[in-house]
N, C-alpha and C. Protein backbone atom coordinates (compact mmCIF):
# COMPACT_ATOMS: atom_id res chain seq x y z
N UNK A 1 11.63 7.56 24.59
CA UNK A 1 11.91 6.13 24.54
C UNK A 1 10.79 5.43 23.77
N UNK A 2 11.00 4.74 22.67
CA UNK A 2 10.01 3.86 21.94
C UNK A 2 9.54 2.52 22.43
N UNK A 3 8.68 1.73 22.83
CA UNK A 3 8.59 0.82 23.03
C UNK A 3 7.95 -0.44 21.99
N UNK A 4 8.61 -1.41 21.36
CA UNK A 4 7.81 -2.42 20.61
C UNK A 4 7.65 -3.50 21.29
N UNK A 5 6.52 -3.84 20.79
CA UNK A 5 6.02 -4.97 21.31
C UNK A 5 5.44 -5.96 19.96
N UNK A 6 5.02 -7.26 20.83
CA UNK A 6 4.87 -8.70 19.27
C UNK A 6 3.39 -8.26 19.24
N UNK A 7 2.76 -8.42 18.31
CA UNK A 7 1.41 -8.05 18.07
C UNK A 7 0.59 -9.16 17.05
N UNK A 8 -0.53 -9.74 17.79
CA UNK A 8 -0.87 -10.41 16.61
C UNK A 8 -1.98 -9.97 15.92
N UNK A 9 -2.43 -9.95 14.34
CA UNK A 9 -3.56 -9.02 14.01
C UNK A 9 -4.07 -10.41 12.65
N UNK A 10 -5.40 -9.76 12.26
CA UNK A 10 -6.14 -9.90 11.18
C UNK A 10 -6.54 -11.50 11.82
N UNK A 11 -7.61 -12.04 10.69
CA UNK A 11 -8.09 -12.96 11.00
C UNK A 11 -7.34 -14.35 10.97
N UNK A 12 -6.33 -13.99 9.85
CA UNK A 12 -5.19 -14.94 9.49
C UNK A 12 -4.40 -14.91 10.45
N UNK A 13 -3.99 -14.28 11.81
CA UNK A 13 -3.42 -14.15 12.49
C UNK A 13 -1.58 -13.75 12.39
N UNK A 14 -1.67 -12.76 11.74
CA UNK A 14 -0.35 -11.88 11.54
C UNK A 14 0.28 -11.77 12.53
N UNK A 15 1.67 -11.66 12.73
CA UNK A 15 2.63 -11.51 14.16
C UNK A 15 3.38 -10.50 13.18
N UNK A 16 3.85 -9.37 14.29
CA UNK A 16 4.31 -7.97 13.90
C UNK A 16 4.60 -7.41 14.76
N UNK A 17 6.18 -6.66 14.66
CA UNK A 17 6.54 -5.85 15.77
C UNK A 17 6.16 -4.40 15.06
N UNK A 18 5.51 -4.07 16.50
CA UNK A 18 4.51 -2.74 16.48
C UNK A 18 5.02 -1.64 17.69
N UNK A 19 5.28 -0.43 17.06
CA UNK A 19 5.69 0.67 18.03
C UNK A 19 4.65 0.87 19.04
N UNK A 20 4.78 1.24 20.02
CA UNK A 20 3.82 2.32 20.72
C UNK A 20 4.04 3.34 20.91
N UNK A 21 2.62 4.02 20.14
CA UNK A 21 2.98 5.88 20.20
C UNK A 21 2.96 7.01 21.52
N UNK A 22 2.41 6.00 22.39
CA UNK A 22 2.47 6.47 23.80
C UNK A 22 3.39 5.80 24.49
N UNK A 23 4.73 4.97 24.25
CA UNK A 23 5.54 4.25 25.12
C UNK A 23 5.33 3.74 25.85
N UNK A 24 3.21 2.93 26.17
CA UNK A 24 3.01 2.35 27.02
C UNK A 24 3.46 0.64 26.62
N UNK A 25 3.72 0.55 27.81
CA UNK A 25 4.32 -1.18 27.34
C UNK A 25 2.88 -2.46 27.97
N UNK A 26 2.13 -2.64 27.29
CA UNK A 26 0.60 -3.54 27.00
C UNK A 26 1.74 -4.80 28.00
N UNK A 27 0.57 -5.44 28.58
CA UNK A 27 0.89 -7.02 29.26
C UNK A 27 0.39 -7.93 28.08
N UNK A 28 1.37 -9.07 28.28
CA UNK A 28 0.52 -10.04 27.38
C UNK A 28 -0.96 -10.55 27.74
N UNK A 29 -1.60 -10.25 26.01
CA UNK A 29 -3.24 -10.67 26.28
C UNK A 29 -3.77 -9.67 26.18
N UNK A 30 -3.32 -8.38 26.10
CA UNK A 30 -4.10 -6.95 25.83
C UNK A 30 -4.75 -7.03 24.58
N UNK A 31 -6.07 -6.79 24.76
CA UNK A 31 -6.61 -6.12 23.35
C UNK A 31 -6.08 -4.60 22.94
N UNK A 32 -5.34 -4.49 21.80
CA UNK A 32 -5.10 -3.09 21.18
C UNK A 32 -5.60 -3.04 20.16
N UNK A 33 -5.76 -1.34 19.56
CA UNK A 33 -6.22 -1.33 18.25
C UNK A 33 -4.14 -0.81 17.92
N UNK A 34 -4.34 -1.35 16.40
CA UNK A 34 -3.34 -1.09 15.91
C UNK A 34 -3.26 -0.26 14.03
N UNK A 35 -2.47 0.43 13.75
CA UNK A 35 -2.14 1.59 12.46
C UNK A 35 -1.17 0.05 11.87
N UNK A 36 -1.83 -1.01 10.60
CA UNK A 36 -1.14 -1.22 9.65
C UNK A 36 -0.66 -1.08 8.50
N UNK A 37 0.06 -1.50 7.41
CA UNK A 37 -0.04 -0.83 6.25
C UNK A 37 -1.65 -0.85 5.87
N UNK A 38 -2.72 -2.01 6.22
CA UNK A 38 -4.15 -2.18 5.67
C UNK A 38 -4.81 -0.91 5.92
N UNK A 39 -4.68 -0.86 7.38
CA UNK A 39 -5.47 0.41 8.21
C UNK A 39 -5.37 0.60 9.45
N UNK A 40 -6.57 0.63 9.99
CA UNK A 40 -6.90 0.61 11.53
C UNK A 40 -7.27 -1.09 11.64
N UNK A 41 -6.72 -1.69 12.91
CA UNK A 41 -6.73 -3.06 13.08
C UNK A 41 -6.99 -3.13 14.40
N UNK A 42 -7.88 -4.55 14.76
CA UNK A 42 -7.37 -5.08 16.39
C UNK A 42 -6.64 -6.15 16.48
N UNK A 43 -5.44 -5.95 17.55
CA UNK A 43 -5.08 -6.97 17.77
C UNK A 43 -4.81 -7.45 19.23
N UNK A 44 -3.87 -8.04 19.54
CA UNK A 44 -3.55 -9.00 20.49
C UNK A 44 -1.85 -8.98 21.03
N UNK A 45 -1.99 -8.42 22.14
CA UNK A 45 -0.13 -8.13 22.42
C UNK A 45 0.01 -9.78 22.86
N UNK A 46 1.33 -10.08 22.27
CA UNK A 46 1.82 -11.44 22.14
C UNK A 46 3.05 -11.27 23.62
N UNK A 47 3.64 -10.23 22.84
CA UNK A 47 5.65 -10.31 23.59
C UNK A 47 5.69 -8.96 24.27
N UNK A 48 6.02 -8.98 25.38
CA UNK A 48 5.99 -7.76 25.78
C UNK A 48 7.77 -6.90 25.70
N UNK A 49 8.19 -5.76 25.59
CA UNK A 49 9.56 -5.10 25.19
C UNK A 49 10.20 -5.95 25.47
N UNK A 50 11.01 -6.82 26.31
CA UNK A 50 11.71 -7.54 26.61
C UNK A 50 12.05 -8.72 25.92
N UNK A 51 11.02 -9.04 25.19
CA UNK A 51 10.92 -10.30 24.20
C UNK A 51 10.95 -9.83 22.74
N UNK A 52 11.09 -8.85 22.46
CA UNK A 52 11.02 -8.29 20.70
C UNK A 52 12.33 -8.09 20.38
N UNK A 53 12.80 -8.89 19.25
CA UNK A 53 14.40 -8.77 19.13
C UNK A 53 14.21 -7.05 18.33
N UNK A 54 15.39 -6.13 18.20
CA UNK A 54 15.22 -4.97 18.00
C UNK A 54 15.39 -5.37 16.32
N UNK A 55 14.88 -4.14 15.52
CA UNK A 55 15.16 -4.03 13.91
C UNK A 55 15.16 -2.72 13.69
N UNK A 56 15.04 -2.59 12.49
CA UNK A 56 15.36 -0.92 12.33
C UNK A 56 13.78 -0.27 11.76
N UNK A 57 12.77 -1.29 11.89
CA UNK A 57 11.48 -0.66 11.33
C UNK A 57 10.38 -1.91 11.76
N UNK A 58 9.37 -0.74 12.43
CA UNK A 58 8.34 -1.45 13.00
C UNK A 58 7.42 -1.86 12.04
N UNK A 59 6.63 -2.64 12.01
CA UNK A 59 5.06 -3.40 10.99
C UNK A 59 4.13 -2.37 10.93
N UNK A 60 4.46 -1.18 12.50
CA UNK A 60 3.26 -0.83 12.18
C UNK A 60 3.05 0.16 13.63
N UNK A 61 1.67 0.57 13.92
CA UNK A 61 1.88 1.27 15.69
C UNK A 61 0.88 0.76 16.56
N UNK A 62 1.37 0.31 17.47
CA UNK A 62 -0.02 0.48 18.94
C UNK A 62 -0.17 1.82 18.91
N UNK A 63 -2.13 2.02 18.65
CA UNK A 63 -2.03 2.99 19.39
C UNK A 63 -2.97 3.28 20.70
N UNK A 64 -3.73 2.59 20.81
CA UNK A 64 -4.04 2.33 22.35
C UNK A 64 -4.86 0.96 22.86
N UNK A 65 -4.97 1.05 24.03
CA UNK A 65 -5.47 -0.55 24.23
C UNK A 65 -7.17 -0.22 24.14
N UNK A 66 -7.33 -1.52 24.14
CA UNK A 66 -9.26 -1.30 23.66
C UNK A 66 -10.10 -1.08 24.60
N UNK A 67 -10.97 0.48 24.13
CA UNK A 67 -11.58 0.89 24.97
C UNK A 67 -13.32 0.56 25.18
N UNK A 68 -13.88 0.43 25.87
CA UNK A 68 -15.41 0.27 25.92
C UNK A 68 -15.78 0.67 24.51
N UNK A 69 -15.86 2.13 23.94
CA UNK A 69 -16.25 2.24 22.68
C UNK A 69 -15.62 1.61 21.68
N UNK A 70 -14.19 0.98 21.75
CA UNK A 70 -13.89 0.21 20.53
C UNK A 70 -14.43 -1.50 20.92
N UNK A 71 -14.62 -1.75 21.89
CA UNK A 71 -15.58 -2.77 21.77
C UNK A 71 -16.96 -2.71 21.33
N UNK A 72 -17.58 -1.96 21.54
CA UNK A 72 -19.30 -1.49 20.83
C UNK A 72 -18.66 -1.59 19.76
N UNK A 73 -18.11 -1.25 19.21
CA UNK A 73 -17.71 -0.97 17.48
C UNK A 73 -17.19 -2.21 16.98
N UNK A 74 -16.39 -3.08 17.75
CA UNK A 74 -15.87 -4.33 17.41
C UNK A 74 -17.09 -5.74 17.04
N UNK A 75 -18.29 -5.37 17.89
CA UNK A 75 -19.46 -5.63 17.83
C UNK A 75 -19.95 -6.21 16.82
N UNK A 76 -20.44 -4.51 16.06
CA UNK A 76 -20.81 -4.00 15.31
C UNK A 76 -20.32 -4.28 14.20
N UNK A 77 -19.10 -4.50 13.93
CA UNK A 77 -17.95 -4.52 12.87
C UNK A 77 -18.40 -6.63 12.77
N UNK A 78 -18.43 -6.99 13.96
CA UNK A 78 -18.66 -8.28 13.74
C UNK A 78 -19.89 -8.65 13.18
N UNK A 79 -20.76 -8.30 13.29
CA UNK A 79 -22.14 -8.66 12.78
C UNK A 79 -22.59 -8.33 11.10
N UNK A 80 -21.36 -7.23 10.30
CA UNK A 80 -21.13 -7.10 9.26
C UNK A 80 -20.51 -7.77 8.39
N UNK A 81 -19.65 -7.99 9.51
CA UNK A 81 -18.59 -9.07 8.96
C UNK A 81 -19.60 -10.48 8.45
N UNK A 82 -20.63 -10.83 9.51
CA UNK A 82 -21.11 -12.46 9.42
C UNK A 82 -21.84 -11.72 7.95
N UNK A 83 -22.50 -10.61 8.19
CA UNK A 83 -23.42 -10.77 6.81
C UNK A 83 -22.73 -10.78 5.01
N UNK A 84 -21.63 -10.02 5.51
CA UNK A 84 -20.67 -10.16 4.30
C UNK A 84 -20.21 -11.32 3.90
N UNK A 85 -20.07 -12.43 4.50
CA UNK A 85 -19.87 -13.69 4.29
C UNK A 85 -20.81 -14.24 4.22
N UNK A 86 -21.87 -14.25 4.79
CA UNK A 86 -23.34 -14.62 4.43
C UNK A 86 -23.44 -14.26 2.60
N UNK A 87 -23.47 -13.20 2.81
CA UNK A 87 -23.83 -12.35 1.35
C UNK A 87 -22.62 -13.13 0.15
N UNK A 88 -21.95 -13.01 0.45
CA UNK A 88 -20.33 -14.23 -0.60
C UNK A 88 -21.37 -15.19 -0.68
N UNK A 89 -21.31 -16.11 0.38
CA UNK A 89 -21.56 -17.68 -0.07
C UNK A 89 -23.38 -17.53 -0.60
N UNK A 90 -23.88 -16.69 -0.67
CA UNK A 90 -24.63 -17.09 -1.11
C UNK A 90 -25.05 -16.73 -3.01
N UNK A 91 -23.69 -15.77 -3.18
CA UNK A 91 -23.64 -14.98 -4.43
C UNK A 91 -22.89 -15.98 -5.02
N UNK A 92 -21.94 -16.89 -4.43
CA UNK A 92 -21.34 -17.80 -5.22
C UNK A 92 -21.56 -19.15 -5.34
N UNK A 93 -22.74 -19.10 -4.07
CA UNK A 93 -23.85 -20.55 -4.29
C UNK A 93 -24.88 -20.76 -5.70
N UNK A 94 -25.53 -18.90 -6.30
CA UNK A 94 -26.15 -18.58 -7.15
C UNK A 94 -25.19 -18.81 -8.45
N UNK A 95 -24.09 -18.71 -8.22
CA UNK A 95 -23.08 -18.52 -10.16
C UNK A 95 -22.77 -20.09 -9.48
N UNK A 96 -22.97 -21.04 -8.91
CA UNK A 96 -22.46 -22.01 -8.88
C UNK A 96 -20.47 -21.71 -9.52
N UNK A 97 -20.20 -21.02 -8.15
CA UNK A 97 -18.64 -20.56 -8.16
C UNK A 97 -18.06 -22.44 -7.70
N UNK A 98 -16.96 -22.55 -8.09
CA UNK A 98 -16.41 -23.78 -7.55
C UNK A 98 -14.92 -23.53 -6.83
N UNK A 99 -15.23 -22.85 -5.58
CA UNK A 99 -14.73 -21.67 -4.67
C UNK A 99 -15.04 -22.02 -3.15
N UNK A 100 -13.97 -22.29 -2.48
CA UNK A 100 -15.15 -22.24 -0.53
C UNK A 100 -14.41 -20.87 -0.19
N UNK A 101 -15.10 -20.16 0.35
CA UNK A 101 -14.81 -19.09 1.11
C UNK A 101 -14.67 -19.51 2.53
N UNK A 102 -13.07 -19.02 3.05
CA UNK A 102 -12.72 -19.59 4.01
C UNK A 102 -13.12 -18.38 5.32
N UNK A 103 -13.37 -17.12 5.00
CA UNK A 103 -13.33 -15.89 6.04
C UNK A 103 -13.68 -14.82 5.13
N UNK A 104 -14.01 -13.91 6.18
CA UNK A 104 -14.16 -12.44 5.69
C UNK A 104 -13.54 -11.68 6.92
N UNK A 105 -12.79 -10.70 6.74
CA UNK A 105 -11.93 -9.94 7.29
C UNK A 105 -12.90 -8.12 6.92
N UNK A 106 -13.40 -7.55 8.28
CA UNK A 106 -13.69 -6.46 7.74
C UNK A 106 -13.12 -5.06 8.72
N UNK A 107 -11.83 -4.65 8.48
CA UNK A 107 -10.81 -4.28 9.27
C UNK A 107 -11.36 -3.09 10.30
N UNK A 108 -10.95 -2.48 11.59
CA UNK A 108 -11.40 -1.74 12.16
C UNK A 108 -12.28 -0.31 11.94
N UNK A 109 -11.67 0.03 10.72
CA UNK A 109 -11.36 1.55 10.16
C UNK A 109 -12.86 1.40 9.62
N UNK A 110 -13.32 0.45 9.36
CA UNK A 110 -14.49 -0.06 8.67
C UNK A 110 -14.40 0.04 6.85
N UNK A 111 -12.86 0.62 6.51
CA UNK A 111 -13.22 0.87 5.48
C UNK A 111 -12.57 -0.49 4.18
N UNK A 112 -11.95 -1.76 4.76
CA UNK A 112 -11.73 -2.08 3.84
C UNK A 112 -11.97 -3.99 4.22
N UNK A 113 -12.60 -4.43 3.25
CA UNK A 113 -13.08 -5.65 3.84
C UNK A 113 -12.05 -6.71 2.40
N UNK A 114 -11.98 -7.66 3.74
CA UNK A 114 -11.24 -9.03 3.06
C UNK A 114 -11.55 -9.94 2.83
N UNK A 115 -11.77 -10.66 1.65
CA UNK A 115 -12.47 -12.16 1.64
C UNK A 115 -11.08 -12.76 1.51
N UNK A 116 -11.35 -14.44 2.31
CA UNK A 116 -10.33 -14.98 2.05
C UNK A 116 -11.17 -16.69 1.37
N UNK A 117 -10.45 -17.12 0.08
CA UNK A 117 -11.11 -18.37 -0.28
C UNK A 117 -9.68 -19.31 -0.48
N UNK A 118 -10.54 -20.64 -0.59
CA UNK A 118 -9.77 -21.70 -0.57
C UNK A 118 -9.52 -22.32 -1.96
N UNK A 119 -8.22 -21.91 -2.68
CA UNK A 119 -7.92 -22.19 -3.96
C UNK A 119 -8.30 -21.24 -4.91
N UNK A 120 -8.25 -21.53 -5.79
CA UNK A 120 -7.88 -20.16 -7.22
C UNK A 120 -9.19 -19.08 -7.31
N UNK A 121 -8.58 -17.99 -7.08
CA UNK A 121 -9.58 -16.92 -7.38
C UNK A 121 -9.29 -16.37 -9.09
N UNK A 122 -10.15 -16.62 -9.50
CA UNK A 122 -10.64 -16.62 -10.91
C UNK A 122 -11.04 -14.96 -11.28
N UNK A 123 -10.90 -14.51 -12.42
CA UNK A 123 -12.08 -12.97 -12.33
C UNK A 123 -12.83 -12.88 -11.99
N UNK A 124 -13.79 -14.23 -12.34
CA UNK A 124 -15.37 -14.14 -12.34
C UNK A 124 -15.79 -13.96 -10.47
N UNK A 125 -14.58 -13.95 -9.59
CA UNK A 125 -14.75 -14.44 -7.95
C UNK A 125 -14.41 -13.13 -7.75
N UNK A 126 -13.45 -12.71 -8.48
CA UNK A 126 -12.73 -11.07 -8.34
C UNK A 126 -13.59 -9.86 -8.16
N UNK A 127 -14.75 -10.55 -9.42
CA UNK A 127 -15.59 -9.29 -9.57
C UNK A 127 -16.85 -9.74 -8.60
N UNK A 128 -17.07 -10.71 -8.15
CA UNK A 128 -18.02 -10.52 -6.97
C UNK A 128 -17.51 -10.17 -6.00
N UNK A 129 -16.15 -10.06 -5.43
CA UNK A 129 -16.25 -9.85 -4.21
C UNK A 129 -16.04 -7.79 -4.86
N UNK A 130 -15.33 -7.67 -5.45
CA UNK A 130 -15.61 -6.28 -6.20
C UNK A 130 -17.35 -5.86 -6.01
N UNK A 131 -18.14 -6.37 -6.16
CA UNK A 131 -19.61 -6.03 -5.83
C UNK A 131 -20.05 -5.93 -4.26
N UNK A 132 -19.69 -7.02 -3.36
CA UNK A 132 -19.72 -6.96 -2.62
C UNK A 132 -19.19 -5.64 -1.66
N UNK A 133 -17.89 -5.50 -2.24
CA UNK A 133 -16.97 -4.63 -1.40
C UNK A 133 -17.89 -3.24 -1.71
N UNK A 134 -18.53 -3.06 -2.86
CA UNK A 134 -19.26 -1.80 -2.94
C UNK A 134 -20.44 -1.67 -2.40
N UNK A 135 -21.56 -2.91 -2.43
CA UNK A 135 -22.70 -2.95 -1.74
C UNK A 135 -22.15 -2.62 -0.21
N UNK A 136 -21.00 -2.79 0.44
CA UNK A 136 -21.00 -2.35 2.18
C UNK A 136 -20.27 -1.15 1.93
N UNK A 137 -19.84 -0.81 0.85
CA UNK A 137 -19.23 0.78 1.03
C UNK A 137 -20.71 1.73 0.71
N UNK A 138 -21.98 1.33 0.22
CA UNK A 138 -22.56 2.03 0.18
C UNK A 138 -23.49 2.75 1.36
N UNK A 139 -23.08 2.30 2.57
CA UNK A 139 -23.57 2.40 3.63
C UNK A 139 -23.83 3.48 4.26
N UNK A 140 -23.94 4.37 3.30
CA UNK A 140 -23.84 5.89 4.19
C UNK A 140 -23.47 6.28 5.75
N UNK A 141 -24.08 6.16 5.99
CA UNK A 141 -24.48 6.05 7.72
C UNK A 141 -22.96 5.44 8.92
N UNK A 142 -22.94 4.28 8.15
CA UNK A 142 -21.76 3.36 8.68
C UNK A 142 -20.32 4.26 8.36
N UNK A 143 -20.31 4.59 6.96
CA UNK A 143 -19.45 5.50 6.41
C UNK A 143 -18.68 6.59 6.78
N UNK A 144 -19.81 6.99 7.22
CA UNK A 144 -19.91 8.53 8.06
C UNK A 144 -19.60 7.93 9.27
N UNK A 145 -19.61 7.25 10.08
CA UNK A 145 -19.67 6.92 11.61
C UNK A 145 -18.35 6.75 11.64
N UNK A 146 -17.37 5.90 10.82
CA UNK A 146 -16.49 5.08 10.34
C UNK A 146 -15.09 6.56 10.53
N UNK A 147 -15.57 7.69 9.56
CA UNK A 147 -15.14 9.17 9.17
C UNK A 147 -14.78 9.24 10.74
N UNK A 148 -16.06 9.54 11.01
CA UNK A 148 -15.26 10.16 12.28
C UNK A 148 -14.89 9.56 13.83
N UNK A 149 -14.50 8.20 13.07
CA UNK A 149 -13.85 7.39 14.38
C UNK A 149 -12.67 7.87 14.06
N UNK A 150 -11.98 7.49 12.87
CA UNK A 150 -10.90 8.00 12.22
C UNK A 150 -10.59 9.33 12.39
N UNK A 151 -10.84 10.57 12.28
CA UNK A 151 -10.40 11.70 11.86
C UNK A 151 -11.38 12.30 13.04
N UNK A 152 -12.25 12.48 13.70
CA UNK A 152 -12.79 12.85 14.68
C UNK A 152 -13.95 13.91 13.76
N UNK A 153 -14.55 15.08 14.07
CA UNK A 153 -15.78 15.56 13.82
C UNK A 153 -15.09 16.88 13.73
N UNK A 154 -14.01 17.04 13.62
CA UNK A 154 -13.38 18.26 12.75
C UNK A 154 -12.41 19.22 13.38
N UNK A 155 -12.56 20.69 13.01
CA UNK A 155 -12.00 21.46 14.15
C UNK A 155 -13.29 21.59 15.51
N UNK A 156 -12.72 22.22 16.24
CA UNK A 156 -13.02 22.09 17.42
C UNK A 156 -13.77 21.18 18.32
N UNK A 157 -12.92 20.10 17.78
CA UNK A 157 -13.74 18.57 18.23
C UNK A 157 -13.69 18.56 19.72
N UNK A 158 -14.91 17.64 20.15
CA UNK A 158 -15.30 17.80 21.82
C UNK A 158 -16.06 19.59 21.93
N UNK A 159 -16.11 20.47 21.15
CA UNK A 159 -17.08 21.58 21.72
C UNK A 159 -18.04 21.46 20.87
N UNK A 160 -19.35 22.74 21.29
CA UNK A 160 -20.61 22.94 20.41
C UNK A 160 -20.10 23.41 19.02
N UNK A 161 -18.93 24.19 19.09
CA UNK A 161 -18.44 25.02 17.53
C UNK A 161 -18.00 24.01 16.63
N UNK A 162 -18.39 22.76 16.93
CA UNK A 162 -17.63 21.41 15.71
C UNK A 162 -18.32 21.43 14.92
N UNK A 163 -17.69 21.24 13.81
CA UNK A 163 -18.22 21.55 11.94
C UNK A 163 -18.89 20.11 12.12
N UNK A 164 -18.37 18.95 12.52
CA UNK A 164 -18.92 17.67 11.95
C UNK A 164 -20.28 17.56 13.12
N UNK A 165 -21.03 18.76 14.01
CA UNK A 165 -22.00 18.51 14.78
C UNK A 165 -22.16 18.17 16.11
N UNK A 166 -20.81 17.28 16.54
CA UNK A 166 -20.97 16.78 17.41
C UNK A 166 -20.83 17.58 18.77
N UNK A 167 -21.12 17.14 19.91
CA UNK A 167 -20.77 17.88 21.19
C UNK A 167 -20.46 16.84 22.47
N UNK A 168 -19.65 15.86 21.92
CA UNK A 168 -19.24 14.81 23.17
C UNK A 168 -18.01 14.24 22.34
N UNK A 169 -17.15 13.94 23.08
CA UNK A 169 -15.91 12.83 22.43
C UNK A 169 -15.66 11.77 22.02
N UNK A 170 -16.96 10.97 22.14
CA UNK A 170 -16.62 9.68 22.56
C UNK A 170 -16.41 9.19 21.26
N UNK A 171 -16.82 9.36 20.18
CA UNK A 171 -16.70 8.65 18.77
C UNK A 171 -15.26 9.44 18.41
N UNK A 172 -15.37 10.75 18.73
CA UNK A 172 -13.81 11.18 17.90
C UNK A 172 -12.48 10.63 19.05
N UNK A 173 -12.48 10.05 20.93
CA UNK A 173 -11.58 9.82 21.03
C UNK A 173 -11.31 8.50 21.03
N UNK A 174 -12.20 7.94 20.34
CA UNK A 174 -11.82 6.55 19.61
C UNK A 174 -11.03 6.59 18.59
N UNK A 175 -10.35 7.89 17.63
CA UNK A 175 -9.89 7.70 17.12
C UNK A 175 -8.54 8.04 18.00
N UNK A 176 -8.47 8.97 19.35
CA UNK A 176 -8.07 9.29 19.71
C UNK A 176 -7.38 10.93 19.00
N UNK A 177 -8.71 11.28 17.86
CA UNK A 177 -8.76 12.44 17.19
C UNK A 177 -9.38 13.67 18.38
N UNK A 178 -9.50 13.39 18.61
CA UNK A 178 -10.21 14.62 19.95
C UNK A 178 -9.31 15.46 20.56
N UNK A 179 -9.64 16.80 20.62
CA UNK A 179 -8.41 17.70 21.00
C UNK A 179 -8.79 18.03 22.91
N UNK A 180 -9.70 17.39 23.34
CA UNK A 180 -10.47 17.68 24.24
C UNK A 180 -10.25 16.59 25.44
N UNK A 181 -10.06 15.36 25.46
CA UNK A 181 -10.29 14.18 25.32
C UNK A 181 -8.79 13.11 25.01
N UNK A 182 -8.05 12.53 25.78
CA UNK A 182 -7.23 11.99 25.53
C UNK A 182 -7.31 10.36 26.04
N UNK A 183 -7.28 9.17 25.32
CA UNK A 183 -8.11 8.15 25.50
C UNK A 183 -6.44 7.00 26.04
N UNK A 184 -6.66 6.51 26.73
CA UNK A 184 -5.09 5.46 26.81
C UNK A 184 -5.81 3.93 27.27
């Protein structure tokens, strides 16, 4: 049995009917992380099954509600976020851009960040936030952390024999990649 539910996501506040891959049915007000076309997302259960008119294709998937470690990470993800927007307005305070930057969006997965501005984005705005988007992809560290929220720390994730090092779950069953470890 599939269950959808209304989901609201991104900073712009998107509404989307979203499967759940575990058929758990979220109360309204749940924090979930959610699989969009962008990436990995958090959002916000709006409608619970009863309220989602049916269609023939979901926006997207719940895939579980938010756990202690995806809050540390939500954190974390926030305090990047302020500096990435920090870092905009002050790159387009320097070219005297004639541009307001309304948000920065820097999605769960960590891997893909959004500026949002107010009125015409020009090249010359294109290619800074193009700079930007590479100065936080160069993050090694974050990168790698990012890897294996997503995809977990390899084969034999959760034991000592794991290629990616690790010997605990907690980062790979955030992705809910853990073969050891099942996170709801």
């Amino acid at each position: 049995m599939s269950v959808h539910q209304l989901v609201r996501v991104g900073v712009m506040g998107q509404v989307g009917r979203f499967r759940s891959v575990d058929a758990i049915c979220y109360p309204r007000g749940k924090r979930v992380i959610v699989r969009t076309r962008r990436g990995l997302e958090m959002g916000h259960i709006l409608v619970t099954e009863e309220g989602v008119v049916r269609q023939a294709e979901a926006d997207g998937e719940i895939l579980r509600a938010m756990t202690v470690e995806d809050d540390l990470l939500a954190q974390r993800l926030e305090k990047n976020k302020h500096r990435a927007f920090e870092a905009c307005r002050r790159k387009l305070e320097e070219r005297s851009a004639e541009t307001t930057l309304i948000d920065v969006e820097l999605l769960f997965d960590g891997r893909s960040l959004y500026f949002y501005f107010l009125g015409e984005v020009t090249p010359r705005i294109d290619a800074l936030t193009a700079e930007l988007s590479e100065l936080y992809e160069a993050k090694v560290k974050f990168r790698q952390f990012t890897e294996a929220v997503i995809h977990g720390c390899g084969p034999d994730c959760g034991t000592q024999d794991a290629r990616g090092g690790c010997d605990h779950c907690s980062s790979c069953s955030i992705a809910g990649a853990c073969g050891t470890a099942r996170v709801r």
